[in-house]
N, C-alpha and C. Protein backbone atom coordinates (compact mmCIF):
# COMPACT_ATOMS: atom_id res chain seq x y z
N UNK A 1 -41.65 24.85 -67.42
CA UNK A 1 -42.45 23.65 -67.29
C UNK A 1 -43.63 23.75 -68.25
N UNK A 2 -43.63 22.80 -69.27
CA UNK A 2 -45.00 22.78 -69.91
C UNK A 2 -46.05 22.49 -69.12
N UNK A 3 -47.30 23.39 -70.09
CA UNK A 3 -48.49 23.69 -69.25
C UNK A 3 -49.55 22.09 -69.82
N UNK A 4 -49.72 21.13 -68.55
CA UNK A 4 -50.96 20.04 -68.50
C UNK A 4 -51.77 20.19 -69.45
N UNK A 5 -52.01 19.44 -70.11
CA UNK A 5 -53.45 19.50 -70.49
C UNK A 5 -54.85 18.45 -69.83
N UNK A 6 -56.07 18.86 -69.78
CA UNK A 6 -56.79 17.51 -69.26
C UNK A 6 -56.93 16.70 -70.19
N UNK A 7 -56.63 15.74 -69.68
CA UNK A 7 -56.81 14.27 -70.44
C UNK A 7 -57.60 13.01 -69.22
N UNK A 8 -58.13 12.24 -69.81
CA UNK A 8 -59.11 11.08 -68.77
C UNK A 8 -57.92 10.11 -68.26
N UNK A 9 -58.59 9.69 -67.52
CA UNK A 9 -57.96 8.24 -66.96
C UNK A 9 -57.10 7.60 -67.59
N UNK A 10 -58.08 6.86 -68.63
CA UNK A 10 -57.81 6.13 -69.76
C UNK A 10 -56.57 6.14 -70.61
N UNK A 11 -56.46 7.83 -71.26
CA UNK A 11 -55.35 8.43 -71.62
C UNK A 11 -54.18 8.38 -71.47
N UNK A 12 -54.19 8.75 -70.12
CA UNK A 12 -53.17 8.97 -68.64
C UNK A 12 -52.82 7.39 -68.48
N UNK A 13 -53.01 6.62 -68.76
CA UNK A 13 -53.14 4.77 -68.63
C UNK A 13 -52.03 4.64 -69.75
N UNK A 14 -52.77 5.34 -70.67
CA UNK A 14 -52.34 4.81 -72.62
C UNK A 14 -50.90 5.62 -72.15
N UNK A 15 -50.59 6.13 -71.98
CA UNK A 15 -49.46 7.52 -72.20
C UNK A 15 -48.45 6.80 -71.00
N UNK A 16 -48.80 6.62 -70.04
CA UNK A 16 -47.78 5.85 -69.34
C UNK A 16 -47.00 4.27 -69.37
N UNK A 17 -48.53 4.02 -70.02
CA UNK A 17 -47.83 2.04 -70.72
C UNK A 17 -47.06 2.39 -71.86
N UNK A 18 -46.70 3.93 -72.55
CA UNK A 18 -45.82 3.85 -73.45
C UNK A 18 -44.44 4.11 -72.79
N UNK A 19 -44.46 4.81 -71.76
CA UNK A 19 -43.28 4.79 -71.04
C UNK A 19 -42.56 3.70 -70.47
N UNK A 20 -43.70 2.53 -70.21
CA UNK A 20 -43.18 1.55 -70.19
C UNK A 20 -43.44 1.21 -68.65
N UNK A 21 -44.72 1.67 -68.51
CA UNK A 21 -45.64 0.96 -67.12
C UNK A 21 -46.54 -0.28 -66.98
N UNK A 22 -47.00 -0.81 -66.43
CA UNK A 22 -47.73 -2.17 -67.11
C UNK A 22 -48.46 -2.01 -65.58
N UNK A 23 -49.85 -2.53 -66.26
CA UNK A 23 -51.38 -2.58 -65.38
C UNK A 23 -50.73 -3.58 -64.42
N UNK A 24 -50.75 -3.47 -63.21
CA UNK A 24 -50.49 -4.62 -61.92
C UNK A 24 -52.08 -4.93 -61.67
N UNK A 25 -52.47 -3.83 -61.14
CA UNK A 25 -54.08 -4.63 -60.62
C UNK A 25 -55.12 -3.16 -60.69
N UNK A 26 -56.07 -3.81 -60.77
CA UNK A 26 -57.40 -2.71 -60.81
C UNK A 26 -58.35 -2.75 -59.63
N UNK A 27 -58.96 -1.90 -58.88
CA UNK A 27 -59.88 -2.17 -57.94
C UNK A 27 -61.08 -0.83 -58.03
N UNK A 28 -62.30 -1.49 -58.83
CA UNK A 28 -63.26 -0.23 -59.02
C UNK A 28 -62.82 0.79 -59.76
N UNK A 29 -62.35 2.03 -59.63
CA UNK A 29 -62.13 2.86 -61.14
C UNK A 29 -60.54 3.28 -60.78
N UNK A 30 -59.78 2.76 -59.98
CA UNK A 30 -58.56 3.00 -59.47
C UNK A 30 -57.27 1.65 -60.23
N UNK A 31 -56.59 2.57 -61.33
CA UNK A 31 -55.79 0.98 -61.78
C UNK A 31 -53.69 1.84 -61.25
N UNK A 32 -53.53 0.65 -60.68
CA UNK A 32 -52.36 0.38 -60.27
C UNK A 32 -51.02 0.03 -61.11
N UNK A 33 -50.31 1.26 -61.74
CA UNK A 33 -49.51 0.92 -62.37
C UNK A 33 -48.20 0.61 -61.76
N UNK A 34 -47.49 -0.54 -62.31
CA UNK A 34 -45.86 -0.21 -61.86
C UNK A 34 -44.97 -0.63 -63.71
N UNK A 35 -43.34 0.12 -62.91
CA UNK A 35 -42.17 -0.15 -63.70
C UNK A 35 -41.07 -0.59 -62.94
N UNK A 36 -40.07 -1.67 -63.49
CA UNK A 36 -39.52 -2.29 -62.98
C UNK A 36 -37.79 -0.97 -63.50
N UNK A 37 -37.60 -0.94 -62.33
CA UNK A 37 -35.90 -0.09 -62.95
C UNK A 37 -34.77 -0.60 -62.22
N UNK A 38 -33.48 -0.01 -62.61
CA UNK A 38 -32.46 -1.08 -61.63
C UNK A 38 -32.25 -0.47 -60.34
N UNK A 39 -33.14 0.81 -60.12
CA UNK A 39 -32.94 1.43 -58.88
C UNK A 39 -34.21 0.77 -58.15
N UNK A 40 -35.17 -0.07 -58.23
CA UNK A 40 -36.34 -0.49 -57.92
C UNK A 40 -37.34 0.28 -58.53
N UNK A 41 -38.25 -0.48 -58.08
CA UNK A 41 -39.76 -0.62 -58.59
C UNK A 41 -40.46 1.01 -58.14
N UNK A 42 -41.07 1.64 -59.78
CA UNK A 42 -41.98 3.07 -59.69
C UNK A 42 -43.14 2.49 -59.51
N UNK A 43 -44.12 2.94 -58.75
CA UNK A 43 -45.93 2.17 -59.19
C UNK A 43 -46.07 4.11 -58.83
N UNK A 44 -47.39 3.94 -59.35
CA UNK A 44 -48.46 4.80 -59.33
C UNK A 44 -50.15 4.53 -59.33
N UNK A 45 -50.73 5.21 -59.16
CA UNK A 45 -52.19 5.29 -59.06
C UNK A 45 -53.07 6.15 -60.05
N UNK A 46 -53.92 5.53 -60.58
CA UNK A 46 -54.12 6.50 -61.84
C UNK A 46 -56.04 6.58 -61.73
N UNK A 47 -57.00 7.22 -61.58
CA UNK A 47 -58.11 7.30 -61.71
C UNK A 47 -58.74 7.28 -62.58
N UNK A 48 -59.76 6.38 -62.83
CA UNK A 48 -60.43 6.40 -64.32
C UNK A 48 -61.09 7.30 -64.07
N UNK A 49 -60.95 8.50 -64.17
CA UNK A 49 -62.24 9.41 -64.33
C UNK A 49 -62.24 9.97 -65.82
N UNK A 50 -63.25 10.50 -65.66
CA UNK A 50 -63.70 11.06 -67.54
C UNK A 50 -63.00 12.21 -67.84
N UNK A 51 -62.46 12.95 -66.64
CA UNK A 51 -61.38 13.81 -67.23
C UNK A 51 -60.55 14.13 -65.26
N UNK A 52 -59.25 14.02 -65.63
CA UNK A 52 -58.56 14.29 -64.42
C UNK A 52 -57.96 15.77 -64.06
N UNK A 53 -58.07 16.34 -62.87
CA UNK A 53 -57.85 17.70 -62.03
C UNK A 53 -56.18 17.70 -63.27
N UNK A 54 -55.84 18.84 -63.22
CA UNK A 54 -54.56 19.39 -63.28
C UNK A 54 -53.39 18.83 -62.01
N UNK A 55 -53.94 19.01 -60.83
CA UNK A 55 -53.13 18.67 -59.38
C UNK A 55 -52.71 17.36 -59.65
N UNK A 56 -54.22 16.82 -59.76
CA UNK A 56 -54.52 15.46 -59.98
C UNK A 56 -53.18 14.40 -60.40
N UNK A 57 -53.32 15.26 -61.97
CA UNK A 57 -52.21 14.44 -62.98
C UNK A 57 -50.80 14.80 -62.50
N UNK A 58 -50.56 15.89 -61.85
CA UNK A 58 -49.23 16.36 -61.58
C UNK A 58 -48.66 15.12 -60.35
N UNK A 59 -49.63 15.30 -59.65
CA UNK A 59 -49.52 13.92 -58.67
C UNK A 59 -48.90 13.07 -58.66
N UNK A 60 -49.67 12.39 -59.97
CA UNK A 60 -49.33 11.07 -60.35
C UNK A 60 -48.19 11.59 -61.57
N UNK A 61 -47.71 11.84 -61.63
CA UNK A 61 -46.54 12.08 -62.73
C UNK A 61 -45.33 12.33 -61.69
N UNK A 62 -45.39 12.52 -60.45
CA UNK A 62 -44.85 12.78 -59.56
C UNK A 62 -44.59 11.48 -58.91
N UNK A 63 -45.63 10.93 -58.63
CA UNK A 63 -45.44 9.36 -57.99
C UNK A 63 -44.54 8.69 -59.10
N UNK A 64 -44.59 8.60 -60.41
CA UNK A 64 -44.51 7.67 -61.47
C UNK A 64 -42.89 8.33 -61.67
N UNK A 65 -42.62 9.64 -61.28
CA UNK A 65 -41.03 10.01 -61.60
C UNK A 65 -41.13 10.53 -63.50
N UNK A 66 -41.57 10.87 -63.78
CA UNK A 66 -41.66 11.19 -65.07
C UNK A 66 -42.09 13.31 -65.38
N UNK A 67 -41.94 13.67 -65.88
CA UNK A 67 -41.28 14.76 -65.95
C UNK A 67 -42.92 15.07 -67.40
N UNK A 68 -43.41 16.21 -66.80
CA UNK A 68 -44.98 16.54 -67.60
C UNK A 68 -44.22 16.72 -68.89
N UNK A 69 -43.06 16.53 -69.36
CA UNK A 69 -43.34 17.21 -70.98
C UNK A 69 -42.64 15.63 -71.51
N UNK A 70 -42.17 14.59 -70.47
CA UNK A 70 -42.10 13.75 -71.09
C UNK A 70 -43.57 12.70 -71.48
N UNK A 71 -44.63 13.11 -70.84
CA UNK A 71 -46.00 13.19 -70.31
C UNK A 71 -46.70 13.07 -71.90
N UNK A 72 -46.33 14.75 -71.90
CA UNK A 72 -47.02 15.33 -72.93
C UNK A 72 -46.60 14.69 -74.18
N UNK A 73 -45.20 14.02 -74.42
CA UNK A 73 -44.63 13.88 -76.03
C UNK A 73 -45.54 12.24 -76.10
N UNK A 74 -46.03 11.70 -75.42
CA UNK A 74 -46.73 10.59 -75.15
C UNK A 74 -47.86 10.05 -75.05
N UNK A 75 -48.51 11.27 -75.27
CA UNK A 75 -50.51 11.27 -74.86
C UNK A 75 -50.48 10.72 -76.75
């Protein structure tokens, strides 16, 4: 398993709308991603913070179904 790197919110936002996630809704520093697939709908939760935990991102790469080194070819 490739090793995380920290990256912000923001990043983590940019890197997943290339996978092909799209902003649903925002509330305060918390933005709500989903993807539409033919097995149904991935969403995730992504934190704007200025830089995110390691756990953190594993989390949400976990919610989102995406695999950290497909993660990584994407930042």
């Amino acid at each position: 398993m490739p090793k995380l790197q920290r990256v912000s919110g923001a990043e983590a936002v940019r890197a997943l709308e290339r996978l092909g996630f799209t902003q649903v809704r925002q509330r305060g520093s918390h933005v709500v991603l989903r993807r539409w697939t033919p097995e149904g709908d991935i969403g995730c939760t992504v934190p704007l913070h200025r830089e995110l935990a390691v756990g953190t991102l594993r989390g949400i790469l976990q919610q989102a179904k995406v695999t950290p080194q497909e993660f990584m070819e994407n930042l």
